[in-house]
Protein backbone atom coordinates (compact mmCIF):
# COMPACT_ATOMS: atom_id res chain seq x y z
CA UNK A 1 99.81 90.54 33.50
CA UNK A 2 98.15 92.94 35.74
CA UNK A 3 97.86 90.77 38.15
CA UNK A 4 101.35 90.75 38.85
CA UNK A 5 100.79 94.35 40.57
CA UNK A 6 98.24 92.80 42.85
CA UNK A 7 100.47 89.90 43.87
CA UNK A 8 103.72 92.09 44.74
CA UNK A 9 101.48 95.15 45.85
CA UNK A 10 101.64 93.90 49.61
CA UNK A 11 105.11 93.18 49.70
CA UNK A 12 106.12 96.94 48.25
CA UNK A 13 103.45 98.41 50.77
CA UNK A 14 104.94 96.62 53.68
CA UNK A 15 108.16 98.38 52.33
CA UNK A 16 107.00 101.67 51.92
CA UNK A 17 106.11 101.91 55.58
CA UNK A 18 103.23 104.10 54.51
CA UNK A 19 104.80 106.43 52.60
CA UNK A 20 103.40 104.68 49.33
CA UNK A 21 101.40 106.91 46.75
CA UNK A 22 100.77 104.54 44.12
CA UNK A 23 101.93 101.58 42.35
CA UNK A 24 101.57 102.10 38.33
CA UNK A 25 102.37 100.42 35.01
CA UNK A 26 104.91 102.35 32.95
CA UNK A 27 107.59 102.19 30.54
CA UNK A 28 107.02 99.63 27.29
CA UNK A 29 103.84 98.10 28.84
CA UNK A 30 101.91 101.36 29.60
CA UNK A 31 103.20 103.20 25.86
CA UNK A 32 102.34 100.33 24.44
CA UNK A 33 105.62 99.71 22.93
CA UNK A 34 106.44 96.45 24.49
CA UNK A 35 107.32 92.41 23.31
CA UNK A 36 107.31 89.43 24.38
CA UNK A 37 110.99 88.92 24.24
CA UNK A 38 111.37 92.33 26.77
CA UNK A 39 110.32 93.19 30.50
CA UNK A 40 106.44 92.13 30.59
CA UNK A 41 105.49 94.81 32.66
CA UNK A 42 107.27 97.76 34.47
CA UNK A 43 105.59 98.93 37.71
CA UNK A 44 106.59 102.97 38.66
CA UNK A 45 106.66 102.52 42.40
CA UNK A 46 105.68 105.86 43.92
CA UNK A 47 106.95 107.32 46.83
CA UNK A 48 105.84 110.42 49.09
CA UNK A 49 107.98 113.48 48.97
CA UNK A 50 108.38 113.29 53.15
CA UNK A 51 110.11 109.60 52.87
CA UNK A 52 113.01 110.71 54.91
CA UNK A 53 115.41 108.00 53.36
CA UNK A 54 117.72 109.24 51.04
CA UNK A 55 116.99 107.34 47.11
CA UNK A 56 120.06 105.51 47.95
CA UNK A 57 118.59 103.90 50.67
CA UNK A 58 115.31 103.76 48.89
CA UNK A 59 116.96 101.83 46.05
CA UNK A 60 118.95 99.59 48.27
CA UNK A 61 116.04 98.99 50.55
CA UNK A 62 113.79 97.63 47.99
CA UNK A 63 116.31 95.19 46.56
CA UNK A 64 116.93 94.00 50.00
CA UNK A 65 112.90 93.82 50.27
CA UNK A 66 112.56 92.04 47.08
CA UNK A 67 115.59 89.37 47.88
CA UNK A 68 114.11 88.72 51.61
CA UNK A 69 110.84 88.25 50.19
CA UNK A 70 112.22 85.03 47.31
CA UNK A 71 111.71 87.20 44.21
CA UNK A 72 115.55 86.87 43.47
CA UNK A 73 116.55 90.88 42.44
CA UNK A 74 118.83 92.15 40.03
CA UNK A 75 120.01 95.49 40.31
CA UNK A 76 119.67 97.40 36.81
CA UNK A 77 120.14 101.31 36.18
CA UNK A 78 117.23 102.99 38.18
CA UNK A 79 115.13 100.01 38.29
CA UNK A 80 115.31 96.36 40.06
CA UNK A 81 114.40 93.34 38.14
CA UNK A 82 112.36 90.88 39.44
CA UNK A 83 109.95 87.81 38.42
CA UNK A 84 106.40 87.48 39.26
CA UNK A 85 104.13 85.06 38.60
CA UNK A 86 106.81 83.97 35.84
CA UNK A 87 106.47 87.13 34.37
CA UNK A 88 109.53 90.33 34.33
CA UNK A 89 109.11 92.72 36.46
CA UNK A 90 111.07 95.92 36.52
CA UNK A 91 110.28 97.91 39.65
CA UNK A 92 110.87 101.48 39.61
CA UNK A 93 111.29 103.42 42.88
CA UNK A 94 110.75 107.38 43.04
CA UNK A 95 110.53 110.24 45.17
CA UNK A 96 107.82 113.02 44.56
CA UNK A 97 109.10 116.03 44.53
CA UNK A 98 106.64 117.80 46.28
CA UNK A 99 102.98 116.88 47.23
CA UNK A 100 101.16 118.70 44.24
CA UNK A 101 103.76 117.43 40.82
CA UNK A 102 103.99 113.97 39.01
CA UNK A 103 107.99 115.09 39.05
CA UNK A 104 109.70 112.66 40.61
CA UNK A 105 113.81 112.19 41.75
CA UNK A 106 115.11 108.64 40.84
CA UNK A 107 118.49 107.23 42.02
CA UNK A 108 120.82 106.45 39.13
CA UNK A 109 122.91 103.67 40.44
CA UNK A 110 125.32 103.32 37.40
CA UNK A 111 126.55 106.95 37.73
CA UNK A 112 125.74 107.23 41.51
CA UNK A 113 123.56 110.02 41.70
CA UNK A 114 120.29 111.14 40.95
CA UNK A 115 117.80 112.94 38.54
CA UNK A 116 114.79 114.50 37.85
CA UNK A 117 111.90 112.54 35.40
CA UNK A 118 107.79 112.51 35.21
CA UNK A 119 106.99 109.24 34.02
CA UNK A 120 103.63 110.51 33.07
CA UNK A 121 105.24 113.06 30.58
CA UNK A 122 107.17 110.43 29.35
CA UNK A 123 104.63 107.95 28.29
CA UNK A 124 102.45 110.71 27.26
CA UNK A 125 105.59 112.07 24.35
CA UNK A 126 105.57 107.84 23.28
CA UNK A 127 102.22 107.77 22.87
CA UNK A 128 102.12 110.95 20.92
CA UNK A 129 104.88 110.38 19.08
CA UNK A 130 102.53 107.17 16.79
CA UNK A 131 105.43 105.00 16.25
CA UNK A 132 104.68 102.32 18.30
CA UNK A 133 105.11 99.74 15.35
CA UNK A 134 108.48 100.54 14.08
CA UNK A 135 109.97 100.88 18.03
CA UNK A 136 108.83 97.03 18.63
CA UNK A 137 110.46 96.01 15.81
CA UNK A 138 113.63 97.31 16.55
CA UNK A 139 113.06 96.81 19.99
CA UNK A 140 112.84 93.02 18.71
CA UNK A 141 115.91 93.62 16.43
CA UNK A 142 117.45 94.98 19.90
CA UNK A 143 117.08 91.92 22.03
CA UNK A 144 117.58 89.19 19.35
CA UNK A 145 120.91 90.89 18.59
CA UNK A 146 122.04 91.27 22.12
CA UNK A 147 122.63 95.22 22.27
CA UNK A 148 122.59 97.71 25.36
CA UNK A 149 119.62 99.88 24.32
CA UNK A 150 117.98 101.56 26.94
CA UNK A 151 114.20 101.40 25.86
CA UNK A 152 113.45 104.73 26.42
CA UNK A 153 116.66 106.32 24.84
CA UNK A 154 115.74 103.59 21.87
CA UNK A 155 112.50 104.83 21.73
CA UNK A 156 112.76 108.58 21.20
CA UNK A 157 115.28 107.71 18.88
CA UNK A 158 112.88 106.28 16.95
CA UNK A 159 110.53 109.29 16.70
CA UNK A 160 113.52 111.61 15.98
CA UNK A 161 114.99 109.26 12.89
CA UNK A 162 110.99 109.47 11.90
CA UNK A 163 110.64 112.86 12.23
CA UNK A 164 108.41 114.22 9.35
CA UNK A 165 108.23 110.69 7.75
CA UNK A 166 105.29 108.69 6.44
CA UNK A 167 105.92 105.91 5.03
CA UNK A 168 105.35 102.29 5.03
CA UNK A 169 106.13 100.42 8.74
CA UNK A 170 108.62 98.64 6.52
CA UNK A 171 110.18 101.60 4.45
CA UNK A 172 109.96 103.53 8.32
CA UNK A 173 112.25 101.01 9.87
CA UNK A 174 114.70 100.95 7.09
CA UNK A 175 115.20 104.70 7.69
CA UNK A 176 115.62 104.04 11.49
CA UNK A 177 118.58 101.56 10.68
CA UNK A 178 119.87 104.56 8.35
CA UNK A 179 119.28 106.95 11.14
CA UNK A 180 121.06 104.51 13.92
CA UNK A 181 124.16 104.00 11.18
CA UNK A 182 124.43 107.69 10.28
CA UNK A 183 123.40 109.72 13.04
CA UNK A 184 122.86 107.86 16.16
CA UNK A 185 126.44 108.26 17.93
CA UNK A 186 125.91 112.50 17.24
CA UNK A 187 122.81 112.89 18.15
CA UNK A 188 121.70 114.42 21.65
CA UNK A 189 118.85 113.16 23.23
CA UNK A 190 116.74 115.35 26.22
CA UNK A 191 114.85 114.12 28.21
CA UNK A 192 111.24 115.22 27.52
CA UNK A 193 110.46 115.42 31.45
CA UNK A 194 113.97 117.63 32.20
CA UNK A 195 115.88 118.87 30.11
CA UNK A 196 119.11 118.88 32.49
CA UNK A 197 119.04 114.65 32.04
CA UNK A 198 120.98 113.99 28.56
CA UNK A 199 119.16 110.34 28.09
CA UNK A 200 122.15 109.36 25.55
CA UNK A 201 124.75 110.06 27.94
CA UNK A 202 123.24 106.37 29.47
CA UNK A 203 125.32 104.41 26.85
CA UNK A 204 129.09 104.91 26.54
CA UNK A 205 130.57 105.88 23.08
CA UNK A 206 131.51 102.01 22.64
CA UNK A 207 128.19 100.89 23.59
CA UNK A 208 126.60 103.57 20.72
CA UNK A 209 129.08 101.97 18.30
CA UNK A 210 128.31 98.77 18.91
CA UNK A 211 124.68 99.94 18.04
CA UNK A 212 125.61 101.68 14.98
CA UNK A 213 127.66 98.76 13.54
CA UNK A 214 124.53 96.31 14.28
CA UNK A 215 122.82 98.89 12.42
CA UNK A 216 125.26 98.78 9.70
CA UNK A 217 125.21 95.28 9.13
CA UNK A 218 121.71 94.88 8.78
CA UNK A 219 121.38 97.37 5.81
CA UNK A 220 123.16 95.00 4.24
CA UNK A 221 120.68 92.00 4.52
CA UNK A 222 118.78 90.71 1.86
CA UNK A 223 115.54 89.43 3.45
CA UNK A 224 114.09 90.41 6.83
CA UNK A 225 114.38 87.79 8.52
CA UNK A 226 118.13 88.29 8.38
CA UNK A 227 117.35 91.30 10.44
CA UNK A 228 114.76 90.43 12.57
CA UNK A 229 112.30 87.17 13.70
């Protein structure tokens, strides 16, 4: 799956117009929190902090890259979706902040604006959290059940509804569907990197209910694989 950074790497630098800093695995694949049935590998594309586009442009740019280049885009929240090698790609473009931080800005094309994040930080809190076994199973649960979940808003959910808790991986995600059904749609969740970027305002309140009923229902199955395959 590496590979896949190799292959694209010439395309993005060609992009970049040598304002490139690096080209690094993040998200699921880097916290080590990722499935099959997800993204196969996210790619945190880098940018210098003199780039003088704008991360509108930067955003728009890259998809236009991507789609002149036959990788066939799809424009997602902050990242663009692409396949590789047959594998799913989400690309990730960001502007350093200055020359001597890991902060980077990120355009947020949903909500049209932009924010503050260190991907670094974020993959470090993840790791650090140790529930990397209970978050790909309801990441599975997730996907095979067709809900909005932002992975990393579904993932420090996980390590809040775990919080103090040590039990079995099976006895751990039963509390997480307790956690989702009782106190998902209250709950506040910061982002670890900056604390002005409110990760659950991502989902609307019908999108977090939708969640919450899924949840629901599967505290009432019987077997697992009711739940989850």
């Amino acid at each position: 799956m590496r590979n896949v950074q190799t292959t694209i790497l010439p395309v993005i630098r060609d992009w970049a117009g040598g304002y490139l800093v690096a080209v690094t695995p993040s998200g699921s694949f880097a916290k080590g929190t990722a499935n099959r049935s997800g993204t196969d590998i996210d790619l945190f594309v880098s940018l210098a902090h003199t780039t003088p586009n704008t991360l509108k442009e930067i955003y728009d740019r890259l998809f236009q890259k991507m789609q002149a280049n036959g990788y066939n885009p799809k424009t997602q929240n902050v990242s663009i979706g692409v396949k590789v090698s047959g594998y799913s790609v989400d690309l990730v473009p960001g502007k350093r902040q200055d020359a001597f931080s890991t902060d980077h800005s990120l355009y947020r094309r949903k909500a049209g604006t932009w924010t503050k994040t260190n991907v670094t930080t974020h993959i470090s809190h993840v790791i650090q959290g140790g529930r990397a076994g209970e978050t790909r199973i309801i990441k599975l649960w997730r996907d095979q059940k067709g809900l909005d979940f932002p992975s990393f808003y579904l993932e420090l959910t996980v390590i809040a509804a775990l919080a103090g808790k040590y039990g079995t991986l099976s006895g751990n995600v039963w509390t997480v569907f307790h956690y989702l059904r009782d106190t998902f749609i209250y709950a506040r969740v910061v982002d670890p990197a900056n604390t002005n970027n409110i990760i659950s305002d991502d989902l609307t309140a019908a999108e977090q209910l939708k969640i919450k009923a899924a949840a629901e229902l599967a505290l009432t199955a019987k077997t697992w694989d009711q739940i989850v395959k």
